[in-house]
C-alpha atoms as a PDB file:
ATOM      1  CA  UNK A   1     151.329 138.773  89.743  1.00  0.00           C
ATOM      2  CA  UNK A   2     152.090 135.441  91.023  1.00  0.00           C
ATOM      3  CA  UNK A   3     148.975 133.141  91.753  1.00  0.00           C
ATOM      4  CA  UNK A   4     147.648 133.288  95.542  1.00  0.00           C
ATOM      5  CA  UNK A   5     148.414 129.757  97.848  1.00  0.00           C
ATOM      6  CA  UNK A   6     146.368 128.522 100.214  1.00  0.00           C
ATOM      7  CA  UNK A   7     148.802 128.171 102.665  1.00  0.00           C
ATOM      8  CA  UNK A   8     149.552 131.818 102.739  1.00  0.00           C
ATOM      9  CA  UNK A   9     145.962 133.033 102.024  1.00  0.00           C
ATOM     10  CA  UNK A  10     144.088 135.206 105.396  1.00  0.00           C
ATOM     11  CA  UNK A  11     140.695 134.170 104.117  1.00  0.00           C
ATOM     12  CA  UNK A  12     139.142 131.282 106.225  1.00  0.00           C
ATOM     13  CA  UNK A  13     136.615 129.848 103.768  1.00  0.00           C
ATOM     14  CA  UNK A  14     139.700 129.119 101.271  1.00  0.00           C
ATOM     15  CA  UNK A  15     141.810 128.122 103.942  1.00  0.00           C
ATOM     16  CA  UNK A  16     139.277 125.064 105.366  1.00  0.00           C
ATOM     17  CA  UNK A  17     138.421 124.387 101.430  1.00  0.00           C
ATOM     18  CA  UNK A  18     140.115 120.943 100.201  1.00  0.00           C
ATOM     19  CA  UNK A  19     143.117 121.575  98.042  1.00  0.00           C
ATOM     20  CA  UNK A  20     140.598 120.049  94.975  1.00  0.00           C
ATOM     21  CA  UNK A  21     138.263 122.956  95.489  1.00  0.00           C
ATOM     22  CA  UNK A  22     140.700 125.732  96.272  1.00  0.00           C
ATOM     23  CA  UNK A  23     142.623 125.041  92.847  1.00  0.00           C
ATOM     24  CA  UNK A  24     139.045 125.299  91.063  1.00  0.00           C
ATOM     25  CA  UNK A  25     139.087 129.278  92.310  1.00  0.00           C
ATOM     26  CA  UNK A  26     143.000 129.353  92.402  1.00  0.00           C
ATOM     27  CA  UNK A  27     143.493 130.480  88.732  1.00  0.00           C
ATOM     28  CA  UNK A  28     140.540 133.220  89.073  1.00  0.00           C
ATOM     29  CA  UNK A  29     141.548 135.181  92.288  1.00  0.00           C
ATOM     30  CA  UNK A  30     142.586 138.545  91.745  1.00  0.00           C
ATOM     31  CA  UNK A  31     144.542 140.329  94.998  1.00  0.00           C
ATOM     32  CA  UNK A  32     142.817 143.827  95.327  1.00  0.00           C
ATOM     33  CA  UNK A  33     144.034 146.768  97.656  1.00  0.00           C
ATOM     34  CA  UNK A  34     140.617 148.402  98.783  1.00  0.00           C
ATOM     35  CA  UNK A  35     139.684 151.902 100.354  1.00  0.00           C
ATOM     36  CA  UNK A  36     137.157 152.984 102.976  1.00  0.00           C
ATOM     37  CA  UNK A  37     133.908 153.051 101.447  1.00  0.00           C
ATOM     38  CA  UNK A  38     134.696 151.799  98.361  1.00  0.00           C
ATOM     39  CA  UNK A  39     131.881 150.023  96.483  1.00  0.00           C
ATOM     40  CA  UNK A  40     132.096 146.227  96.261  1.00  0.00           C
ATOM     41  CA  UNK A  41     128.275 145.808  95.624  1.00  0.00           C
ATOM     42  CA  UNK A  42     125.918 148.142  94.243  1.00  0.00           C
ATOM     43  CA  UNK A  43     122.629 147.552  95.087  1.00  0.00           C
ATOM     44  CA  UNK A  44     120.146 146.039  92.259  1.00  0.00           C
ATOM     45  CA  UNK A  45     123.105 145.816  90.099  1.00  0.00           C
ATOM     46  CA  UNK A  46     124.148 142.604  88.358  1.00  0.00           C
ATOM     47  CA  UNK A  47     127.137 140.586  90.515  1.00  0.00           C
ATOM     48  CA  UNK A  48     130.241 140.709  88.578  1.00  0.00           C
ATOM     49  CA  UNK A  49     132.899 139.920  90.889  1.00  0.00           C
ATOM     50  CA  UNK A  50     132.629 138.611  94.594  1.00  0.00           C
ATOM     51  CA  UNK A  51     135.329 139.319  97.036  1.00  0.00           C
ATOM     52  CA  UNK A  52     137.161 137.048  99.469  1.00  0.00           C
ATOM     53  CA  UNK A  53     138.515 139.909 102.280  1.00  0.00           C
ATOM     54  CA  UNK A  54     141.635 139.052 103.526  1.00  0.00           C
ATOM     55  CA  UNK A  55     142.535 142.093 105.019  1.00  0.00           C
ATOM     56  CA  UNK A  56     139.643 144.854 106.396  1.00  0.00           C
ATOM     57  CA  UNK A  57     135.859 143.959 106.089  1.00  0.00           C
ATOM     58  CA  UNK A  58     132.645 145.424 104.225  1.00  0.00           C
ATOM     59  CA  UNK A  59     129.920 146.442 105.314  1.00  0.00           C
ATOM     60  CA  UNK A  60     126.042 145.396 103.834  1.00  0.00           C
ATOM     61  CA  UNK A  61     123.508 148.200 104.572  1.00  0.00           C
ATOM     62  CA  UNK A  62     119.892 148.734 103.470  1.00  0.00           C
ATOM     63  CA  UNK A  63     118.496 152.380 102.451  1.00  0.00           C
ATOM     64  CA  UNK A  64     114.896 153.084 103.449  1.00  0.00           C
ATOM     65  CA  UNK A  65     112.600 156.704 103.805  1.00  0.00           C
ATOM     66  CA  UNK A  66     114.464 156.901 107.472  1.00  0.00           C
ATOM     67  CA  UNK A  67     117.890 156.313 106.447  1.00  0.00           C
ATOM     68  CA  UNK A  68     120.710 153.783 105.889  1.00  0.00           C
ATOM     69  CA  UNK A  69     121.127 150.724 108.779  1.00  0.00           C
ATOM     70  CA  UNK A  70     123.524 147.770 108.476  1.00  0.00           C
ATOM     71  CA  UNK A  71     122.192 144.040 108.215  1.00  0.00           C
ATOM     72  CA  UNK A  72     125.544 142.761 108.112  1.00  0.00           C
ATOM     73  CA  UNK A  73     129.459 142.372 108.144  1.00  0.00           C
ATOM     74  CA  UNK A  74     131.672 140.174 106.537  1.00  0.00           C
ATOM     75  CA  UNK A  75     135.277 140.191 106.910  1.00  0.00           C
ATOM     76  CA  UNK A  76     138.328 137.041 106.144  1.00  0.00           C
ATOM     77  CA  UNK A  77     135.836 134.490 107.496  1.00  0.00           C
ATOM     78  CA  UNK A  78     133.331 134.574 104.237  1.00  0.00           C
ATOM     79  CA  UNK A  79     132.914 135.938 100.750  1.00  0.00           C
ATOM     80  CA  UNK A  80     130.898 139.175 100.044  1.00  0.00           C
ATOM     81  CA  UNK A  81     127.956 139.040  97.479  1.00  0.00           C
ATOM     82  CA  UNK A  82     127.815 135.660  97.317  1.00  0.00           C
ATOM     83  CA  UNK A  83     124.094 135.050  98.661  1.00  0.00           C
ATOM     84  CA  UNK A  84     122.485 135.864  96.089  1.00  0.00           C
ATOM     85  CA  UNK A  85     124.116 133.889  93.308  1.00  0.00           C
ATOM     86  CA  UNK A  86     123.547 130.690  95.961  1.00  0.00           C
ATOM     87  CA  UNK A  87     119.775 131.649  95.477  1.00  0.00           C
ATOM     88  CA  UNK A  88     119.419 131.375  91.663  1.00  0.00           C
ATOM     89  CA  UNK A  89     119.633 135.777  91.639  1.00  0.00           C
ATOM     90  CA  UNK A  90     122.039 137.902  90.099  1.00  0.00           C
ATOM     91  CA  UNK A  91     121.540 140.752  92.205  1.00  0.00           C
ATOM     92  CA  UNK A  92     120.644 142.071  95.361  1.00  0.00           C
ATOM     93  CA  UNK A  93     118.692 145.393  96.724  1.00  0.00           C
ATOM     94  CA  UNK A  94     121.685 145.864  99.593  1.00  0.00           C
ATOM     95  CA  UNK A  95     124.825 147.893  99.203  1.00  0.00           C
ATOM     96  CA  UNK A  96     127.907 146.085  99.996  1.00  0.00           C
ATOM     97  CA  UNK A  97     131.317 148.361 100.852  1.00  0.00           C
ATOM     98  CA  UNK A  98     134.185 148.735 102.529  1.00  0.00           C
ATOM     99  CA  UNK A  99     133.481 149.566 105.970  1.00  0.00           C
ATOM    100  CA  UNK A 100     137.674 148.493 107.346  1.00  0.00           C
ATOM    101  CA  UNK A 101     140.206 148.992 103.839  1.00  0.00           C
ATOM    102  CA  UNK A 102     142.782 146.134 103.178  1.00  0.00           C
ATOM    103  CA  UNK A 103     143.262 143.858 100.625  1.00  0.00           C
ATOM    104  CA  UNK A 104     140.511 141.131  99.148  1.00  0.00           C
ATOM    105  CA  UNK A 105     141.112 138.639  97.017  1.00  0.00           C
ATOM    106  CA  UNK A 106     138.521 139.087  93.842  1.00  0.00           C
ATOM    107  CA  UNK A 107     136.497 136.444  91.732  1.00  0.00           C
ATOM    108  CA  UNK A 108     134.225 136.641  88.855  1.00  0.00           C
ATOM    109  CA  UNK A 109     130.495 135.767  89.661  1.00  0.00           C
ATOM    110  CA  UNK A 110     131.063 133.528  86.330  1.00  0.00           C
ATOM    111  CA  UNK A 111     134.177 131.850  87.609  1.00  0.00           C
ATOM    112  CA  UNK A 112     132.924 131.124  90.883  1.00  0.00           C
ATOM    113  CA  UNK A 113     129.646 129.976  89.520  1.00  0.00           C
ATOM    114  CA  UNK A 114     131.436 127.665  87.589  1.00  0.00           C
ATOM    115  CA  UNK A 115     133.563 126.043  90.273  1.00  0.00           C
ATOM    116  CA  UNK A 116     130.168 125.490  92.438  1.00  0.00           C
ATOM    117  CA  UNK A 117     129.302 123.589  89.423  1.00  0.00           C
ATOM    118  CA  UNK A 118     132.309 121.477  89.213  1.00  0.00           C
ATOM    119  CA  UNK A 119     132.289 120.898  92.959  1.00  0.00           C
ATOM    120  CA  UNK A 120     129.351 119.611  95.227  1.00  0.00           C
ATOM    121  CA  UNK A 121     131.782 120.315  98.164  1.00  0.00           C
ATOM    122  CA  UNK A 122     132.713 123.689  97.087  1.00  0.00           C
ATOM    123  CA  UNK A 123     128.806 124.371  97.141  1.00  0.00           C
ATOM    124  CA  UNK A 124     127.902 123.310  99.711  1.00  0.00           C
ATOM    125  CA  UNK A 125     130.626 125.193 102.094  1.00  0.00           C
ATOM    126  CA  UNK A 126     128.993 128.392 100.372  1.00  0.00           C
ATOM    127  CA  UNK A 127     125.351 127.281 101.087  1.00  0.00           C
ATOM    128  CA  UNK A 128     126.536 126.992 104.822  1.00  0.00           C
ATOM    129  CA  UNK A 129     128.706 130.273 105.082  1.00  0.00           C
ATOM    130  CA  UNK A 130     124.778 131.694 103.463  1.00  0.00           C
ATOM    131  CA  UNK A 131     123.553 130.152 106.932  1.00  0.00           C
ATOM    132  CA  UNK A 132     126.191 131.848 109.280  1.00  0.00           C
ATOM    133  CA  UNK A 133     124.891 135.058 107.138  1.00  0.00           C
ATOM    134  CA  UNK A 134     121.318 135.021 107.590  1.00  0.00           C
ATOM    135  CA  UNK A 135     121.725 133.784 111.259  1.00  0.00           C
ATOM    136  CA  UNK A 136     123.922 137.329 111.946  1.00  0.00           C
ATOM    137  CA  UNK A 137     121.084 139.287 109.889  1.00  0.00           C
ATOM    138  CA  UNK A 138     118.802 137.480 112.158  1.00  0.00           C
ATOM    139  CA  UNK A 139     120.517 138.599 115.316  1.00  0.00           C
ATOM    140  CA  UNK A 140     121.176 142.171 114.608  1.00  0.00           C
ATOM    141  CA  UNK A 141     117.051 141.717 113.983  1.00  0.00           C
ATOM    142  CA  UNK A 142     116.890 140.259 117.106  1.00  0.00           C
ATOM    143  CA  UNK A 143     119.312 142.894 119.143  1.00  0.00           C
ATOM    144  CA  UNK A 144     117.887 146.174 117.724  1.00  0.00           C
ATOM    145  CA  UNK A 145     114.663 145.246 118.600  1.00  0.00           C
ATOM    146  CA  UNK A 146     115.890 143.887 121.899  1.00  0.00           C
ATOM    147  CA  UNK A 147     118.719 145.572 123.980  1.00  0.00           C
ATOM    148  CA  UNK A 148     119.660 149.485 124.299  1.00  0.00           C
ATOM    149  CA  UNK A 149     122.354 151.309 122.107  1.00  0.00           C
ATOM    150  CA  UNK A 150     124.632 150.748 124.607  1.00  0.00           C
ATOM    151  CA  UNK A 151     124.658 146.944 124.109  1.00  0.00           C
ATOM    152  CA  UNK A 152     124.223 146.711 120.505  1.00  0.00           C
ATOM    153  CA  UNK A 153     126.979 149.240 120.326  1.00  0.00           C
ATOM    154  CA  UNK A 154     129.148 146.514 122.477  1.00  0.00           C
ATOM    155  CA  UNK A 155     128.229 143.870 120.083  1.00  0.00           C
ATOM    156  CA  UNK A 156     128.710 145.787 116.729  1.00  0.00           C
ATOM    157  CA  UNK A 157     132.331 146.822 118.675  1.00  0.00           C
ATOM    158  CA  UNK A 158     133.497 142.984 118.861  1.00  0.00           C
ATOM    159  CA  UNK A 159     132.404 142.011 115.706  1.00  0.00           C
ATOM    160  CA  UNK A 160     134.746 144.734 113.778  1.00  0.00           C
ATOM    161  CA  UNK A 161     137.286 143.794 116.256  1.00  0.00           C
ATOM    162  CA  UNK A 162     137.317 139.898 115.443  1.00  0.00           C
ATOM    163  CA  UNK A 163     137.715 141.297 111.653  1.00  0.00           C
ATOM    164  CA  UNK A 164     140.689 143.799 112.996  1.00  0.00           C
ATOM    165  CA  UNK A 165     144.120 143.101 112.966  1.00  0.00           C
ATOM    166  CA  UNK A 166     145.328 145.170 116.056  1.00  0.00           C
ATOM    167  CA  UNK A 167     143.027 146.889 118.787  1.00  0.00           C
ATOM    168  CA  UNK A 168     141.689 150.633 116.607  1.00  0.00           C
ATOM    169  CA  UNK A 169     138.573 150.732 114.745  1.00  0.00           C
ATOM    170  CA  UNK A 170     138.608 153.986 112.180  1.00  0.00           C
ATOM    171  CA  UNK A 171     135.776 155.536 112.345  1.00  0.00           C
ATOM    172  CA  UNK A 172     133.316 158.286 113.209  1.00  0.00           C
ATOM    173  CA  UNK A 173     130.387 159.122 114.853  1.00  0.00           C
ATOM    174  CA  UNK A 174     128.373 159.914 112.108  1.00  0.00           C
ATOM    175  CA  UNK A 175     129.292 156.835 110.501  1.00  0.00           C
ATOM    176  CA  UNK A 176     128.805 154.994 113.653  1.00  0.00           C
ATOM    177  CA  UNK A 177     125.217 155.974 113.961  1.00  0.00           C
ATOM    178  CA  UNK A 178     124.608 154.837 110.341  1.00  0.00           C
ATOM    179  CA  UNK A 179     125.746 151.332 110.957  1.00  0.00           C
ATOM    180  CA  UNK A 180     123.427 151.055 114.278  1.00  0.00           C
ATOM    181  CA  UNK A 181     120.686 153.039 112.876  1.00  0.00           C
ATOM    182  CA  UNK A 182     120.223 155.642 115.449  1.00  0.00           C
ATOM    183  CA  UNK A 183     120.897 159.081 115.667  1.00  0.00           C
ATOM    184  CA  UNK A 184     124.384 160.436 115.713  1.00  0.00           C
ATOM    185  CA  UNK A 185     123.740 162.296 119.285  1.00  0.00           C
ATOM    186  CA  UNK A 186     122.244 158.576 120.481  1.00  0.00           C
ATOM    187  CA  UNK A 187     125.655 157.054 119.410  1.00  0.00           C
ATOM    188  CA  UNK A 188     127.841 159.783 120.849  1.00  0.00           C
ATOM    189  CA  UNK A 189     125.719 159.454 123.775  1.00  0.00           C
ATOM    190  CA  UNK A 190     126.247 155.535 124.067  1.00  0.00           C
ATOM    191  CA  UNK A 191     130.136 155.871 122.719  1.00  0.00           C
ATOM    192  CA  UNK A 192     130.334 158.145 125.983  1.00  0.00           C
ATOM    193  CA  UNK A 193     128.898 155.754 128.488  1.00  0.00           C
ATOM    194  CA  UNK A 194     130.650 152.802 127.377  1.00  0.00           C
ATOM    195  CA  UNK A 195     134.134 154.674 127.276  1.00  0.00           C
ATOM    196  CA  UNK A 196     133.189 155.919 130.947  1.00  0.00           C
ATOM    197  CA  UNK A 197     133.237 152.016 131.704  1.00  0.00           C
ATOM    198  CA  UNK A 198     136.953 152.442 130.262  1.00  0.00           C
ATOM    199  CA  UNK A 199     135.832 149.569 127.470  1.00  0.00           C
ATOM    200  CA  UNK A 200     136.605 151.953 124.729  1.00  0.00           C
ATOM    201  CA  UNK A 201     138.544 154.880 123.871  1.00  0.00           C
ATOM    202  CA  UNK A 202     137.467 157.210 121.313  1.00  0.00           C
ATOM    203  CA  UNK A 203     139.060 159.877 119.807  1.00  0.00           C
ATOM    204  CA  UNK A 204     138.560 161.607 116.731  1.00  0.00           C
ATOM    205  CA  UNK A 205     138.136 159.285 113.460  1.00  0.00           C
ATOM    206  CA  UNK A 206     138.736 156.354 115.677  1.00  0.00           C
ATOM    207  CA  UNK A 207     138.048 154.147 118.745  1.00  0.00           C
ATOM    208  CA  UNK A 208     140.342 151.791 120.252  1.00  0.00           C
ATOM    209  CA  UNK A 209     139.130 148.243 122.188  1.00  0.00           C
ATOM    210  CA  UNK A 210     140.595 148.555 125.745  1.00  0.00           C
ATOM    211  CA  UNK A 211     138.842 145.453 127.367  1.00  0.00           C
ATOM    212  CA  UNK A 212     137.403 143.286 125.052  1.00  0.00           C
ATOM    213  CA  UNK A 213     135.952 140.804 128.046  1.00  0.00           C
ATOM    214  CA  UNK A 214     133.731 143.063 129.705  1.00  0.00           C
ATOM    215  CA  UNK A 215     132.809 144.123 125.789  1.00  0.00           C
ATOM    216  CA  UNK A 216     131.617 140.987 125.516  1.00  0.00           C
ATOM    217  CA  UNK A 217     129.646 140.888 129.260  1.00  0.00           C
ATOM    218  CA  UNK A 218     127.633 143.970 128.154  1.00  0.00           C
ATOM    219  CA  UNK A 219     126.973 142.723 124.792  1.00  0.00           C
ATOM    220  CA  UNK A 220     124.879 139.592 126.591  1.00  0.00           C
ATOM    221  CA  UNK A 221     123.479 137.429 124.430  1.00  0.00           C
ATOM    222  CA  UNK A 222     123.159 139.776 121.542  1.00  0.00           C
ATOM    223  CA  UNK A 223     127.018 138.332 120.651  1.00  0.00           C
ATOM    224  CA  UNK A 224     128.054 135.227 119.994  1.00  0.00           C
ATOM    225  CA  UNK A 225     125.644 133.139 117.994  1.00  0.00           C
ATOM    226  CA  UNK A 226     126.798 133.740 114.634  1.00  0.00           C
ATOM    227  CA  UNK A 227     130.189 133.288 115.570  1.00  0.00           C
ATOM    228  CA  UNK A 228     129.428 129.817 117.086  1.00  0.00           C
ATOM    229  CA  UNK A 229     127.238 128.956 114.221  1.00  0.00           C
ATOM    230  CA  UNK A 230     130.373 129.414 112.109  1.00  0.00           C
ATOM    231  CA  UNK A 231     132.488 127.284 113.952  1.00  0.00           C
ATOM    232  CA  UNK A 232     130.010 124.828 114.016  1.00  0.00           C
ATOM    233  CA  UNK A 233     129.336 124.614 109.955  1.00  0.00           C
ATOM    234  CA  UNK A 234     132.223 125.848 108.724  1.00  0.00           C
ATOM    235  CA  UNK A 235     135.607 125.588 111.116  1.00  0.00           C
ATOM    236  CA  UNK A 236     134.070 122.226 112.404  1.00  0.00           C
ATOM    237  CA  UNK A 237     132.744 120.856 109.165  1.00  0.00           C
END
Protein backbone atom coordinates (compact mmCIF):
# COMPACT_ATOMS: atom_id res chain seq x y z
CA UNK A 1 0.00 0.00 0.00
CA UNK A 2 1.54 3.08 -1.20
CA UNK A 3 2.52 5.70 1.57
CA UNK A 4 -0.29 8.47 2.31
CA UNK A 5 0.68 12.42 0.93
CA UNK A 6 -0.18 15.27 2.49
CA UNK A 7 -1.51 16.83 -0.31
CA UNK A 8 -4.14 14.24 -0.77
CA UNK A 9 -4.70 13.48 2.97
CA UNK A 10 -8.69 14.65 4.47
CA UNK A 11 -7.24 15.02 7.92
CA UNK A 12 -6.71 18.76 8.91
CA UNK A 13 -4.10 18.44 11.66
CA UNK A 14 -1.69 16.69 8.95
CA UNK A 15 -2.72 18.91 6.38
CA UNK A 16 -1.65 22.44 8.42
CA UNK A 17 1.53 20.29 9.81
CA UNK A 18 4.94 21.53 8.07
CA UNK A 19 6.14 19.08 5.49
CA UNK A 20 9.24 18.40 8.32
CA UNK A 21 6.68 17.13 10.77
CA UNK A 22 4.27 15.36 8.46
CA UNK A 23 7.24 13.12 7.04
CA UNK A 24 8.11 12.27 10.85
CA UNK A 25 4.40 10.38 10.93
CA UNK A 26 4.48 9.75 7.07
CA UNK A 27 6.25 6.32 7.23
CA UNK A 28 3.89 5.14 10.30
CA UNK A 29 0.31 5.88 8.97
CA UNK A 30 -1.68 2.99 8.29
CA UNK A 31 -5.12 3.72 6.00
CA UNK A 32 -7.94 1.81 7.93
CA UNK A 33 -11.61 1.21 6.60
CA UNK A 34 -13.74 1.43 9.92
CA UNK A 35 -17.39 0.26 10.87
CA UNK A 36 -20.11 1.77 13.04
CA UNK A 37 -19.27 1.18 16.48
CA UNK A 38 -16.18 -0.25 16.08
CA UNK A 39 -13.75 0.12 19.00
CA UNK A 40 -10.86 2.56 18.53
CA UNK A 41 -10.31 3.03 22.36
CA UNK A 42 -11.15 0.83 25.07
CA UNK A 43 -11.48 2.37 28.14
CA UNK A 44 -8.56 1.83 30.90
CA UNK A 45 -6.75 -0.01 28.30
CA UNK A 46 -3.18 0.82 27.29
CA UNK A 47 -3.08 3.24 23.86
CA UNK A 48 -1.66 1.29 21.10
CA UNK A 49 -2.56 3.02 18.07
CA UNK A 50 -4.21 6.58 17.67
CA UNK A 51 -6.28 7.36 14.69
CA UNK A 52 -6.25 10.34 12.34
CA UNK A 53 -10.19 10.12 10.80
CA UNK A 54 -10.28 11.07 7.47
CA UNK A 55 -13.45 9.87 6.59
CA UNK A 56 -16.54 9.40 9.44
CA UNK A 57 -15.87 10.42 13.15
CA UNK A 58 -15.79 8.62 16.71
CA UNK A 59 -17.42 9.13 19.31
CA UNK A 60 -15.84 9.45 23.27
CA UNK A 61 -18.49 8.44 25.88
CA UNK A 62 -18.30 7.88 29.65
CA UNK A 63 -20.27 4.87 31.46
CA UNK A 64 -21.66 5.67 34.91
CA UNK A 65 -24.62 3.79 37.40
CA UNK A 66 -27.21 5.93 35.02
CA UNK A 67 -25.90 5.05 31.75
CA UNK A 68 -23.56 5.95 28.86
CA UNK A 69 -23.35 10.03 27.77
CA UNK A 70 -20.90 11.47 25.23
CA UNK A 71 -18.11 14.09 26.29
CA UNK A 72 -16.95 14.36 22.91
CA UNK A 73 -16.49 14.01 19.01
CA UNK A 74 -13.69 14.04 16.91
CA UNK A 75 -13.77 13.70 13.30
CA UNK A 76 -10.83 14.85 10.17
CA UNK A 77 -10.06 17.97 12.22
CA UNK A 78 -7.99 16.03 15.19
CA UNK A 79 -6.56 12.71 16.24
CA UNK A 80 -8.50 10.30 18.59
CA UNK A 81 -6.77 9.07 21.87
CA UNK A 82 -4.24 11.32 21.77
CA UNK A 83 -4.93 13.30 25.18
CA UNK A 84 -3.80 11.19 27.22
CA UNK A 85 -0.37 10.34 25.89
CA UNK A 86 0.05 14.51 25.79
CA UNK A 87 -0.50 14.12 29.66
CA UNK A 88 2.33 11.69 30.57
CA UNK A 89 -0.80 8.59 30.71
CA UNK A 90 -1.12 5.64 28.74
CA UNK A 91 -4.66 5.23 29.13
CA UNK A 92 -7.84 6.68 29.63
CA UNK A 93 -11.27 5.65 31.60
CA UNK A 94 -13.45 6.85 28.25
CA UNK A 95 -14.47 4.66 25.38
CA UNK A 96 -13.57 5.97 22.08
CA UNK A 97 -15.62 4.43 18.76
CA UNK A 98 -16.91 4.88 15.71
CA UNK A 99 -19.93 6.84 15.94
CA UNK A 100 -19.91 7.87 11.52
CA UNK A 101 -17.70 4.64 9.60
CA UNK A 102 -15.05 5.74 6.94
CA UNK A 103 -11.62 5.44 6.68
CA UNK A 104 -8.78 6.74 9.40
CA UNK A 105 -5.48 6.87 8.94
CA UNK A 106 -3.73 4.76 12.02
CA UNK A 107 -0.47 5.44 14.13
CA UNK A 108 1.27 3.65 16.82
CA UNK A 109 1.14 5.43 20.31
CA UNK A 110 5.09 4.55 20.08
CA UNK A 111 5.57 6.10 16.69
CA UNK A 112 3.75 9.11 17.36
CA UNK A 113 5.35 9.48 20.71
CA UNK A 114 8.44 9.43 19.07
CA UNK A 115 7.85 12.09 16.43
CA UNK A 116 6.57 14.55 19.41
CA UNK A 117 9.98 13.89 20.57
CA UNK A 118 11.80 14.72 17.48
CA UNK A 119 9.61 17.75 16.88
CA UNK A 120 8.80 20.72 19.33
CA UNK A 121 6.38 21.90 16.54
CA UNK A 122 4.76 18.65 16.05
CA UNK A 123 4.03 18.86 19.94
CA UNK A 124 2.96 21.54 20.36
CA UNK A 125 0.09 21.47 17.46
CA UNK A 126 -1.09 18.31 19.58
CA UNK A 127 -0.98 20.18 22.97
CA UNK A 128 -3.31 22.81 21.21
CA UNK A 129 -5.73 20.36 19.29
CA UNK A 130 -5.82 18.88 23.51
CA UNK A 131 -7.19 22.59 24.07
CA UNK A 132 -9.90 22.63 21.24
CA UNK A 133 -10.78 19.12 23.10
CA UNK A 134 -11.25 20.04 26.55
CA UNK A 135 -12.90 23.41 25.49
CA UNK A 136 -15.80 21.08 23.50
CA UNK A 137 -15.92 18.74 26.76
CA UNK A 138 -16.32 21.96 28.52
CA UNK A 139 -19.23 23.12 26.44
CA UNK A 140 -21.27 20.04 26.17
CA UNK A 141 -20.72 20.59 30.30
CA UNK A 142 -21.85 23.82 29.87
CA UNK A 143 -25.03 23.03 27.37
CA UNK A 144 -26.47 20.00 29.25
CA UNK A 145 -26.58 21.78 32.22
CA UNK A 146 -27.84 24.84 30.40
CA UNK A 147 -30.35 24.67 27.43
CA UNK A 148 -33.33 22.03 26.75
CA UNK A 149 -32.97 18.79 24.58
CA UNK A 150 -34.19 20.56 21.91
CA UNK A 151 -31.12 22.84 21.66
CA UNK A 152 -28.47 20.54 22.62
CA UNK A 153 -30.01 18.21 20.13
CA UNK A 154 -29.44 21.26 17.45
CA UNK A 155 -25.93 21.56 18.52
CA UNK A 156 -24.95 17.80 18.71
CA UNK A 157 -26.86 17.85 14.92
CA UNK A 158 -24.17 20.45 13.45
CA UNK A 159 -21.34 19.09 14.93
CA UNK A 160 -21.83 15.47 13.13
CA UNK A 161 -22.75 17.44 10.17
CA UNK A 162 -19.39 19.57 9.97
CA UNK A 163 -17.74 15.87 10.26
CA UNK A 164 -20.31 14.59 7.32
CA UNK A 165 -19.62 14.49 3.89
CA UNK A 166 -23.18 15.03 2.39
CA UNK A 167 -26.43 16.14 4.37
CA UNK A 168 -27.67 12.23 6.31
CA UNK A 169 -26.61 11.37 9.68
CA UNK A 170 -27.16 7.30 10.29
CA UNK A 171 -28.53 6.81 13.17
CA UNK A 172 -31.23 5.91 15.68
CA UNK A 173 -33.12 6.97 18.38
CA UNK A 174 -31.88 4.82 20.84
CA UNK A 175 -28.51 5.67 19.94
CA UNK A 176 -29.41 9.24 19.80
CA UNK A 177 -30.51 9.37 23.36
CA UNK A 178 -27.21 7.71 24.43
CA UNK A 179 -25.06 10.39 22.94
CA UNK A 180 -27.29 13.29 24.69
CA UNK A 181 -27.88 11.38 27.76
CA UNK A 182 -31.56 11.46 28.03
CA UNK A 183 -34.14 9.12 27.60
CA UNK A 184 -34.97 7.64 24.26
CA UNK A 185 -38.82 8.97 24.49
CA UNK A 186 -37.06 12.63 25.50
CA UNK A 187 -35.05 12.38 22.18
CA UNK A 188 -37.89 11.14 20.02
CA UNK A 189 -39.80 13.77 21.64
CA UNK A 190 -37.17 16.60 20.77
CA UNK A 191 -36.27 14.79 17.17
CA UNK A 192 -40.16 15.47 16.65
CA UNK A 193 -40.26 19.12 17.50
CA UNK A 194 -37.28 20.10 15.71
CA UNK A 195 -38.37 18.16 12.44
CA UNK A 196 -41.87 20.03 12.91
CA UNK A 197 -39.59 23.26 12.44
CA UNK A 198 -38.70 21.35 9.03
CA UNK A 199 -34.76 21.56 10.34
CA UNK A 200 -34.53 17.86 10.18
CA UNK A 201 -35.93 14.91 8.63
CA UNK A 202 -35.88 11.67 10.27
CA UNK A 203 -36.66 8.51 9.13
CA UNK A 204 -35.79 5.23 10.23
CA UNK A 205 -31.87 4.61 10.97
CA UNK A 206 -31.28 8.10 9.81
CA UNK A 207 -31.86 11.90 9.85
CA UNK A 208 -31.11 14.21 7.17
CA UNK A 209 -29.97 18.23 7.80
CA UNK A 210 -32.59 20.27 5.84
CA UNK A 211 -31.58 23.84 7.07
CA UNK A 212 -28.49 23.95 8.68
CA UNK A 213 -28.87 28.01 9.46
CA UNK A 214 -31.76 27.98 11.57
CA UNK A 215 -29.84 24.64 13.16
CA UNK A 216 -27.46 26.82 14.13
CA UNK A 217 -30.10 29.84 15.49
CA UNK A 218 -31.64 27.26 17.88
CA UNK A 219 -28.44 25.87 18.95
CA UNK A 220 -27.56 29.64 20.49
CA UNK A 221 -24.58 29.85 22.04
CA UNK A 222 -24.27 26.25 22.97
CA UNK A 223 -22.42 25.99 19.20
CA UNK A 224 -19.68 27.51 18.03
CA UNK A 225 -16.92 27.95 20.55
CA UNK A 226 -14.95 24.98 19.98
CA UNK A 227 -15.10 25.40 16.46
CA UNK A 228 -13.71 28.99 16.70
CA UNK A 229 -11.21 27.93 19.23
CA UNK A 230 -9.91 25.62 16.50
CA UNK A 231 -9.56 28.04 13.97
CA UNK A 232 -7.97 30.20 16.21
CA UNK A 233 -5.03 27.60 17.48
CA UNK A 234 -4.91 25.41 14.92
CA UNK A 235 -6.21 26.72 11.20
CA UNK A 236 -4.77 30.20 12.26
CA UNK A 237 -1.61 29.09 13.95
Amino acid sequence: MSQPQQSTVRNRLLKVLSPADFSLLQPHLKLIATELRQPLIKPNEPVKQLFFPEFGFGSITTQGSGGKVEIGIIGREGLVGVIPLLLGSDRTPHDHFVQSAGEMLAISSDALCGAMGESASLHKLLLRFAQVQYVQTAQTAFVNATYQIEVRLARWVLMCHDRLDGDELRLTHEFLSTMLGVQRSSATLAVQAVEGHRLIKAQRGRMTILNREALETLADDGYGLPEAEYARLIEGA
